[in-house]
Structure formats: C-alpha cells, structure tokens
N, C-alpha and C. Protein backbone atom coordinates (compact mmCIF):
# COMPACT_ATOMS: atom_id res chain seq x y z
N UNK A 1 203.19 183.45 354.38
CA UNK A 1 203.45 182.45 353.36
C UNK A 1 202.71 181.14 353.67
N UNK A 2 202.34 180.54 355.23
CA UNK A 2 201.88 179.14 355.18
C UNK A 2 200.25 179.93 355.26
N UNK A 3 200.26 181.03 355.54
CA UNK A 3 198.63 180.65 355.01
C UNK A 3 197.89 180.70 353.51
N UNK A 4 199.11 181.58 353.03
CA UNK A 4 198.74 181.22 351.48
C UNK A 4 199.01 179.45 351.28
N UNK A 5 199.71 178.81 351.62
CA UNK A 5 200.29 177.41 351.13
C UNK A 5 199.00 176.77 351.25
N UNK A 6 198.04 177.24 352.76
CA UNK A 6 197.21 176.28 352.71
C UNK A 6 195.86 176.27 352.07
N UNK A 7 195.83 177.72 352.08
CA UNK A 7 194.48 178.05 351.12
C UNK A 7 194.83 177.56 349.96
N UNK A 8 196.15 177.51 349.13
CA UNK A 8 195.88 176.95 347.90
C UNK A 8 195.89 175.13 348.05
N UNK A 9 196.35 175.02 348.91
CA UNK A 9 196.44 173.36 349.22
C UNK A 9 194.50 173.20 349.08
N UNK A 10 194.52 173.87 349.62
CA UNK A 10 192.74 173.28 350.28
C UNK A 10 191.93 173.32 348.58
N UNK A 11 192.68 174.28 347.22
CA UNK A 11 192.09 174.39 346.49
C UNK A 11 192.13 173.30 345.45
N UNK A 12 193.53 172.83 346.06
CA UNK A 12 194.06 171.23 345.40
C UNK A 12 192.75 170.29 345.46
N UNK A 13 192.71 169.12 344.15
CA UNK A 13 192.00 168.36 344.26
C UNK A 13 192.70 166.64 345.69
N UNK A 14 193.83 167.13 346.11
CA UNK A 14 193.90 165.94 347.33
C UNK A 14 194.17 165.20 346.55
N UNK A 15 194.27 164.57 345.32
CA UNK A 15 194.68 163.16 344.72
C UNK A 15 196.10 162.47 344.92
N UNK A 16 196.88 163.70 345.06
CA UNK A 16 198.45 163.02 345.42
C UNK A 16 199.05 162.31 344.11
N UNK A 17 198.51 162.79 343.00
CA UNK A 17 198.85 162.15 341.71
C UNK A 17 200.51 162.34 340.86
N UNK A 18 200.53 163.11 341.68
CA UNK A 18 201.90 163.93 340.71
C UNK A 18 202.19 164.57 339.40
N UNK A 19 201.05 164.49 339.11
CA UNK A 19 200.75 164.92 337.53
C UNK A 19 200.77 166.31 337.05
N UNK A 20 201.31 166.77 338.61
CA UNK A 20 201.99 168.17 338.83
C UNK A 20 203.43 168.40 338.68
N UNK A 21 203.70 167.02 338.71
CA UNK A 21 205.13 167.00 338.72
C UNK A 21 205.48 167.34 340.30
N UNK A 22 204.79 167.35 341.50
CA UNK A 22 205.55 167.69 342.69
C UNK A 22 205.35 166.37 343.15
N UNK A 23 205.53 165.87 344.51
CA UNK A 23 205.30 164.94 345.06
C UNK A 23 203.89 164.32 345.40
N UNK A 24 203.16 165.63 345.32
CA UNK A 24 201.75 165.58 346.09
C UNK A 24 200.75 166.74 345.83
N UNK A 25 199.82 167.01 346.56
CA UNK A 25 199.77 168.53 346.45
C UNK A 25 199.71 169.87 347.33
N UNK A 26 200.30 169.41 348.30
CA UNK A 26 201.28 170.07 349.69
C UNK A 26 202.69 170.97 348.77
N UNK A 27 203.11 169.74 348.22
CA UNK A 27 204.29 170.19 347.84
C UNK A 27 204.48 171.47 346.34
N UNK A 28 203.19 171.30 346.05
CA UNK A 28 202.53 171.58 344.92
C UNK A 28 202.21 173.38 345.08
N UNK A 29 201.25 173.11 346.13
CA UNK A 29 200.87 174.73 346.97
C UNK A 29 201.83 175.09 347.25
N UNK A 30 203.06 174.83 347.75
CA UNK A 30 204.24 175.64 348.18
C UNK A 30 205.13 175.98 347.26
N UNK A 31 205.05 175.49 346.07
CA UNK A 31 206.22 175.63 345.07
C UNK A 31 205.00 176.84 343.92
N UNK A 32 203.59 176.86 344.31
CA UNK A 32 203.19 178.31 343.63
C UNK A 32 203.36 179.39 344.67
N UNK A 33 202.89 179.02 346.27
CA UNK A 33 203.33 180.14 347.09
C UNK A 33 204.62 180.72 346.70
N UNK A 34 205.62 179.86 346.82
CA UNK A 34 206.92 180.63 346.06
C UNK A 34 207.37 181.19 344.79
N UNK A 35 206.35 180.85 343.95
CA UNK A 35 206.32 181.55 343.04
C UNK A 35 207.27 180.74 341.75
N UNK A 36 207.43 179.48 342.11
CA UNK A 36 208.05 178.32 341.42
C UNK A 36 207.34 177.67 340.25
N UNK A 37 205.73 177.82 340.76
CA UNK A 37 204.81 176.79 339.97
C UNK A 37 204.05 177.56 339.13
N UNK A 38 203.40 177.19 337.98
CA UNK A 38 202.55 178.05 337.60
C UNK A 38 200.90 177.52 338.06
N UNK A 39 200.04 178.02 338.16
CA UNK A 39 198.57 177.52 338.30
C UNK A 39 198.26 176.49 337.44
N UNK A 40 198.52 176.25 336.30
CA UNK A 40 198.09 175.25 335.15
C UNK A 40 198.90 173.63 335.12
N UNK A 41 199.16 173.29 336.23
CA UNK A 41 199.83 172.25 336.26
C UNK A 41 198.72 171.13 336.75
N UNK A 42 197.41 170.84 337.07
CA UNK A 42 196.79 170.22 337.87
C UNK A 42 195.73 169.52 336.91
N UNK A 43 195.86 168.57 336.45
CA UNK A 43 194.85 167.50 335.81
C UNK A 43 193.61 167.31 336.44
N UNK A 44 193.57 166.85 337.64
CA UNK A 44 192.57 166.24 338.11
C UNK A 44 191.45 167.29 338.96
N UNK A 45 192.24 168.92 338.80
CA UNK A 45 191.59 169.79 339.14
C UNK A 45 190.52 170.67 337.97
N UNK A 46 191.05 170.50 336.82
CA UNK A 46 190.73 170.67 335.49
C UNK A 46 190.76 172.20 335.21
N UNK A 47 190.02 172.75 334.56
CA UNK A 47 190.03 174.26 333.98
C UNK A 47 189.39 175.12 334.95
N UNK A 48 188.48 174.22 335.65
CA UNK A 48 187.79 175.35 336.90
C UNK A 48 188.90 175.64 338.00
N UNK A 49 189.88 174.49 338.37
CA UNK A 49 190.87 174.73 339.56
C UNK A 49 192.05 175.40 339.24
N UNK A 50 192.31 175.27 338.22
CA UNK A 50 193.74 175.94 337.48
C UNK A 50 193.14 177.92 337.45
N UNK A 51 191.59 177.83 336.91
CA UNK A 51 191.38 179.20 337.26
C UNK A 51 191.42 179.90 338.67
N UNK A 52 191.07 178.67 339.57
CA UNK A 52 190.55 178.82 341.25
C UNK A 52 191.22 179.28 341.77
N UNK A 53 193.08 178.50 341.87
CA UNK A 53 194.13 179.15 341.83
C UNK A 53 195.02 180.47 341.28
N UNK A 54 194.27 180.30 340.51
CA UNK A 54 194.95 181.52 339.31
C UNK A 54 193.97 182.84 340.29
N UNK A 55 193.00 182.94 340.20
CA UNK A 55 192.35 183.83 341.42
C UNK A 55 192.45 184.67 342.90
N UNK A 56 193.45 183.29 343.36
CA UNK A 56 193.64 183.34 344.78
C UNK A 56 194.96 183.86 344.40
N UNK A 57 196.09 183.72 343.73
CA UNK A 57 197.46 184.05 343.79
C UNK A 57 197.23 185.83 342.55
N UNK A 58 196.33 186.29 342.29
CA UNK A 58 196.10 186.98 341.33
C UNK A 58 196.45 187.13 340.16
N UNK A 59 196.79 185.88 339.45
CA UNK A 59 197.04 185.60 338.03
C UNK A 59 196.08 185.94 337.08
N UNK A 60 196.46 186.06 335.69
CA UNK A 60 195.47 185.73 334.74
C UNK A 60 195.27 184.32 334.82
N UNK A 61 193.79 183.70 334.79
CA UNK A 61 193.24 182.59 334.55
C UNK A 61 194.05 181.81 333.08
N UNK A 62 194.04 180.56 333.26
CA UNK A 62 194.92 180.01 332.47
C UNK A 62 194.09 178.17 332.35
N UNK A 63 194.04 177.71 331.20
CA UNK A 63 193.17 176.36 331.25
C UNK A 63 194.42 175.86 331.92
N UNK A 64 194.06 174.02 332.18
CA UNK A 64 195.17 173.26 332.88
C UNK A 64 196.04 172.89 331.77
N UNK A 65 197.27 172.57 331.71
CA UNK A 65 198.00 171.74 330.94
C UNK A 65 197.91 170.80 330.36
N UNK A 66 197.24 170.28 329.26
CA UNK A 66 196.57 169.16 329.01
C UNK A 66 197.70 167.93 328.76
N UNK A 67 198.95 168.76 328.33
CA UNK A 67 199.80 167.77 328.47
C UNK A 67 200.53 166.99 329.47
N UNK A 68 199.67 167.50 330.68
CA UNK A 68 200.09 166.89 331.49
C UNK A 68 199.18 165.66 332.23
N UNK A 69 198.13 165.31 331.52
CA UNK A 69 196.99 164.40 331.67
C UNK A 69 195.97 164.77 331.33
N UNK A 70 194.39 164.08 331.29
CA UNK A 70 193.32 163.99 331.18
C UNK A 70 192.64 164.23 332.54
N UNK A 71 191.45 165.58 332.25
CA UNK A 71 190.41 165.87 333.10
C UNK A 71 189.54 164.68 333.38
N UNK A 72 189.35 164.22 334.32
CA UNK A 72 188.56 162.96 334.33
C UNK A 72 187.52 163.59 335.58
N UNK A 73 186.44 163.30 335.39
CA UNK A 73 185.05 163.22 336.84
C UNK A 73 185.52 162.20 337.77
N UNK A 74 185.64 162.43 339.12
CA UNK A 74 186.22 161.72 340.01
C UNK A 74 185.93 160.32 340.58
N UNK A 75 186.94 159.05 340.11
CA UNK A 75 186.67 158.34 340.16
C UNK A 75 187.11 157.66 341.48
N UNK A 76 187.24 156.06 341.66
CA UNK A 76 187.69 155.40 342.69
C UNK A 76 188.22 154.11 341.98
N UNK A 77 189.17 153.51 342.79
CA UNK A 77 189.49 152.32 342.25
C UNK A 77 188.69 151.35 343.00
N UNK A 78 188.77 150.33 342.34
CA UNK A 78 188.10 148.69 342.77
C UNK A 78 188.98 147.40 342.22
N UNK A 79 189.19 146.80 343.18
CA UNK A 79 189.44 145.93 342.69
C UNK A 79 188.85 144.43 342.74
N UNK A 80 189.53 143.86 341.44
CA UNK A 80 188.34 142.80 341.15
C UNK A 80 188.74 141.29 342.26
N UNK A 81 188.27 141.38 342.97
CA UNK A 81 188.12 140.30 343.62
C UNK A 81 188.97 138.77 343.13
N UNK A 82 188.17 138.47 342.71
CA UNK A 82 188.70 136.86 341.58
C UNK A 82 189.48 137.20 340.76
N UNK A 83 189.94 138.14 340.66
CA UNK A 83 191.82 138.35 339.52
C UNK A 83 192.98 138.38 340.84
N UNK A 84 192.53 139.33 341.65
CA UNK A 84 193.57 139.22 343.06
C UNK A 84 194.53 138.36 343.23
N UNK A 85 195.71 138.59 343.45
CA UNK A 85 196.79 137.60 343.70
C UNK A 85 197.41 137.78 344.89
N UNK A 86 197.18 139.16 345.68
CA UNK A 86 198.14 139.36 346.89
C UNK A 86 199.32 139.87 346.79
N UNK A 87 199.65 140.22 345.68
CA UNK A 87 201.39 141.02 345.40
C UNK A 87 201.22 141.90 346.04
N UNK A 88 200.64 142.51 346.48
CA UNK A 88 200.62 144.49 347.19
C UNK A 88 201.21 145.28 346.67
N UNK A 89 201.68 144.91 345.14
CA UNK A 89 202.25 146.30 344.69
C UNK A 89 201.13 147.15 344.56
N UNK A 90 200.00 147.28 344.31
CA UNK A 90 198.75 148.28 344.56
C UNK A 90 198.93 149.03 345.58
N UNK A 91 199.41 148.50 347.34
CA UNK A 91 199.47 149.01 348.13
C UNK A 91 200.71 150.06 348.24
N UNK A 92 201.81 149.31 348.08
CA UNK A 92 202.92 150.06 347.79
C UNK A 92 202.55 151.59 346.86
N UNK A 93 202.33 151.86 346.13
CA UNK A 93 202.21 152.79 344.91
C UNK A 93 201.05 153.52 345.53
N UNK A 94 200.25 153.27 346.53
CA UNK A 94 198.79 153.97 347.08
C UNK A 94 199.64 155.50 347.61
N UNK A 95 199.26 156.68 347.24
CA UNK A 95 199.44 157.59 348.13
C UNK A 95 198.99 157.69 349.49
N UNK A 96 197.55 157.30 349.20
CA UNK A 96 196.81 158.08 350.44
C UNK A 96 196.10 156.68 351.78
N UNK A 97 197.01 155.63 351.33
CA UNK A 97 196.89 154.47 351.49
C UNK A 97 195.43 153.90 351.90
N UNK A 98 194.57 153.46 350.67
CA UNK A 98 193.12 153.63 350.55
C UNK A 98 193.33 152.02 350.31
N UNK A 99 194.37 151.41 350.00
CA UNK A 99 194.30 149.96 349.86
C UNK A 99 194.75 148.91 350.99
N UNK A 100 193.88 147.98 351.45
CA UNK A 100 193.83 147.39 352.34
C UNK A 100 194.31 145.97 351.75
N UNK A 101 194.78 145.48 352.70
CA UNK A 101 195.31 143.45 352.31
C UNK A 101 196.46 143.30 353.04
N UNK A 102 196.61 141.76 352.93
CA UNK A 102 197.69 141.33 353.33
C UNK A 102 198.68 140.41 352.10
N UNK A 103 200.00 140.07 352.21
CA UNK A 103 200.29 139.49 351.08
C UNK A 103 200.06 138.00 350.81
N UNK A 104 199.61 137.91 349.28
CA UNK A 104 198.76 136.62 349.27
C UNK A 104 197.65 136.34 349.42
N UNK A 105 196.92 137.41 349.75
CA UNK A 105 195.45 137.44 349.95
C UNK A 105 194.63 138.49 349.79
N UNK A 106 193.49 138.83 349.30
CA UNK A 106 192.80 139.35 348.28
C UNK A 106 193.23 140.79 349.10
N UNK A 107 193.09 142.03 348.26
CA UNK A 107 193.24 143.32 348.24
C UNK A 107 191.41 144.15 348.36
N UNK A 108 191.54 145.00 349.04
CA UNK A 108 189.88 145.62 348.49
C UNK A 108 190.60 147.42 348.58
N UNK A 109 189.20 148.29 348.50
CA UNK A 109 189.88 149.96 348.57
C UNK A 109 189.04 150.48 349.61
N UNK A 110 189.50 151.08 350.06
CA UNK A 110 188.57 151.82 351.13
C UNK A 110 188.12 153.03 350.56
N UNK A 111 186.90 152.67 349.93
CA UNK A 111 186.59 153.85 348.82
C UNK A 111 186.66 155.51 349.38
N UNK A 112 186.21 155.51 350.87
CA UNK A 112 185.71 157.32 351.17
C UNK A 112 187.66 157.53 351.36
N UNK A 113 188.72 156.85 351.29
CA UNK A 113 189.97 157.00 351.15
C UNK A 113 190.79 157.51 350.04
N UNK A 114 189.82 156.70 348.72
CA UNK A 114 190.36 156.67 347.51
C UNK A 114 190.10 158.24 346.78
N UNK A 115 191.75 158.31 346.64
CA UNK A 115 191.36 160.27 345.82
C UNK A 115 191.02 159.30 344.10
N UNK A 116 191.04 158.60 343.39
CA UNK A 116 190.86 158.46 342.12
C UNK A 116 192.49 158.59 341.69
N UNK A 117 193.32 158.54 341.91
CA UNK A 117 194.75 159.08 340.98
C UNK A 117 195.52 158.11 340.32
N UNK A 118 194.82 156.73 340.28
CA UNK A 118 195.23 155.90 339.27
C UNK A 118 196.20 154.95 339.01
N UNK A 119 197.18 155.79 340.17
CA UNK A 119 198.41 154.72 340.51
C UNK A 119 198.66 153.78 341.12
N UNK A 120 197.39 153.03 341.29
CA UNK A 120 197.31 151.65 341.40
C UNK A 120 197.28 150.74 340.18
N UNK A 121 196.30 151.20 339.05
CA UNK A 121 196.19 150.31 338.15
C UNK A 121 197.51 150.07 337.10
N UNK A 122 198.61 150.98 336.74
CA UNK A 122 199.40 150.15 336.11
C UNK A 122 200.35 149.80 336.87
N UNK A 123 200.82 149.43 338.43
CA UNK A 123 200.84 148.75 339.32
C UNK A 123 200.51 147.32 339.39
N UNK A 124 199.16 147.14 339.00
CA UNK A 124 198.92 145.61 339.40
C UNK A 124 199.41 144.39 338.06
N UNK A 125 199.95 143.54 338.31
CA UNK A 125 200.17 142.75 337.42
C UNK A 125 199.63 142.07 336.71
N UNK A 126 198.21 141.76 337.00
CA UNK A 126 197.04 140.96 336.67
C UNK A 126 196.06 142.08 336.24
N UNK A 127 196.17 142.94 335.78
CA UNK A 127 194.82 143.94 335.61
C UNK A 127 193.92 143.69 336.48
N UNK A 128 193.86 143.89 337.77
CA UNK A 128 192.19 143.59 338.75
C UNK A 128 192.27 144.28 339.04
N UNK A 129 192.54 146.00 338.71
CA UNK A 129 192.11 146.98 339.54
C UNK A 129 191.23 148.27 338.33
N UNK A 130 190.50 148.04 338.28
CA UNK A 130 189.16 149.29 337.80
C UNK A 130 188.67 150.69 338.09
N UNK A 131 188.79 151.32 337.42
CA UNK A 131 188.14 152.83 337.90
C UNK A 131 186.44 152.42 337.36
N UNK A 132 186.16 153.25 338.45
CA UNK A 132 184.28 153.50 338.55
C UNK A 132 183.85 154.82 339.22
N UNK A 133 183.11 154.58 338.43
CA UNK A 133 182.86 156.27 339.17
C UNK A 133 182.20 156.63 340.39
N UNK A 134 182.24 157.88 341.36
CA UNK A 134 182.52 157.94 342.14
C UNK A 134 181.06 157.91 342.54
C-alpha cells in the first residue's frame, strides 16, 4: 500500500492546493490508494494527470473535475514590493512555505519553492501578490 501511495504522490502536481479537497497531496495519494478518491479530483494536474493516475491505479481514464478549479500552466507568485505592508497573512496561508519576511516589513517568494497554488493571493489585504508565469 505505501508504495502505491508514493508512486501516485510522485504523480501529484506538489501544489498542496486542496482543490482536491484533501489537505495536500500526500493525503490525496492515500485516500485513492484506499480506494476513497477518485483520479479526477486534481486541477492543477489537469486532463493529462487525472489520466496518469487513472493508469497507475488501472482505471478508465477520466478528464479532471472542472468543477473543482481551472487548469492553469504553472505559475509562481510575486509579490509587489511597494504595495507590501508586512501583515504575513501570505505567509501564514503558504503551504510549502515559499514566502519569506518579517512582520512589518516587505514580503518576497522564494520562487524554485513556489508550487503556483494561489493561496496567497486572496490572503493579502492590499492585492500585492501576482501570478506570473513560471
């Protein structure tokens, strides 16, 4: 069972978005190893990963759930410098903690950190945080 968990983990896109509805996507691979999840839950993996999975667990191929977000090309956050206020709720809300600062003083991302998953930007109070592509 954990080596299936991790082969499908490894097939995960890593964003930690939840847009799976699990916590992450650890938690994600283990709830299809068990036979809990279906393959089509993964946004940021899109129609190629929802099949990738669907492969490895021997499903019929299945597109992703669209209702569960938008396929997007993998982005990063940035944030804008001169909007910055220092709240750290950006940091707080970071999964993979790709956001650096202290409070009260400017925020930046540690881009090769950043999975793209977005939950920084309706987080910040001032809009200074941007997706760009990767």
């Amino acid at each position: 069972m954990q080596a299936l968990v991790e082969r499908l983990d490894r097939l995960l896109p890593q964003t930690q978005c939840g847009q799976c509805g699990y916590a992450g996507c650890r938690p994600y691979a283990e709830a299809m190893a068990a036979g809990e999840a279906g393959t089509d839950r993964c946004p940021p993996g899109g129609d190629h990963g929802a099949h990738a999975l669907a492969r490895l667990l021997g499903h019929l191929p299945r597109p992703y759930d669209r209702s569960r977000g938008e396929y997007k090309p993998t982005r990063v956050a940035l944030v804008v410098e001169d909007d910055c206020i220092g709240c750290t709720k950006c940091i707080q809300v970071c999964p993979v903690d790709a956001i650096i600062g202290g409070a009260k003083h400017m925020h930046t991302v540690v881009e090769p950190l950043c999975t793209g998953c977005e939950l920084c930007v309706p987080a910040c109070p001032v809009d200074c945080i941007v997706m760009t592509a990767a």
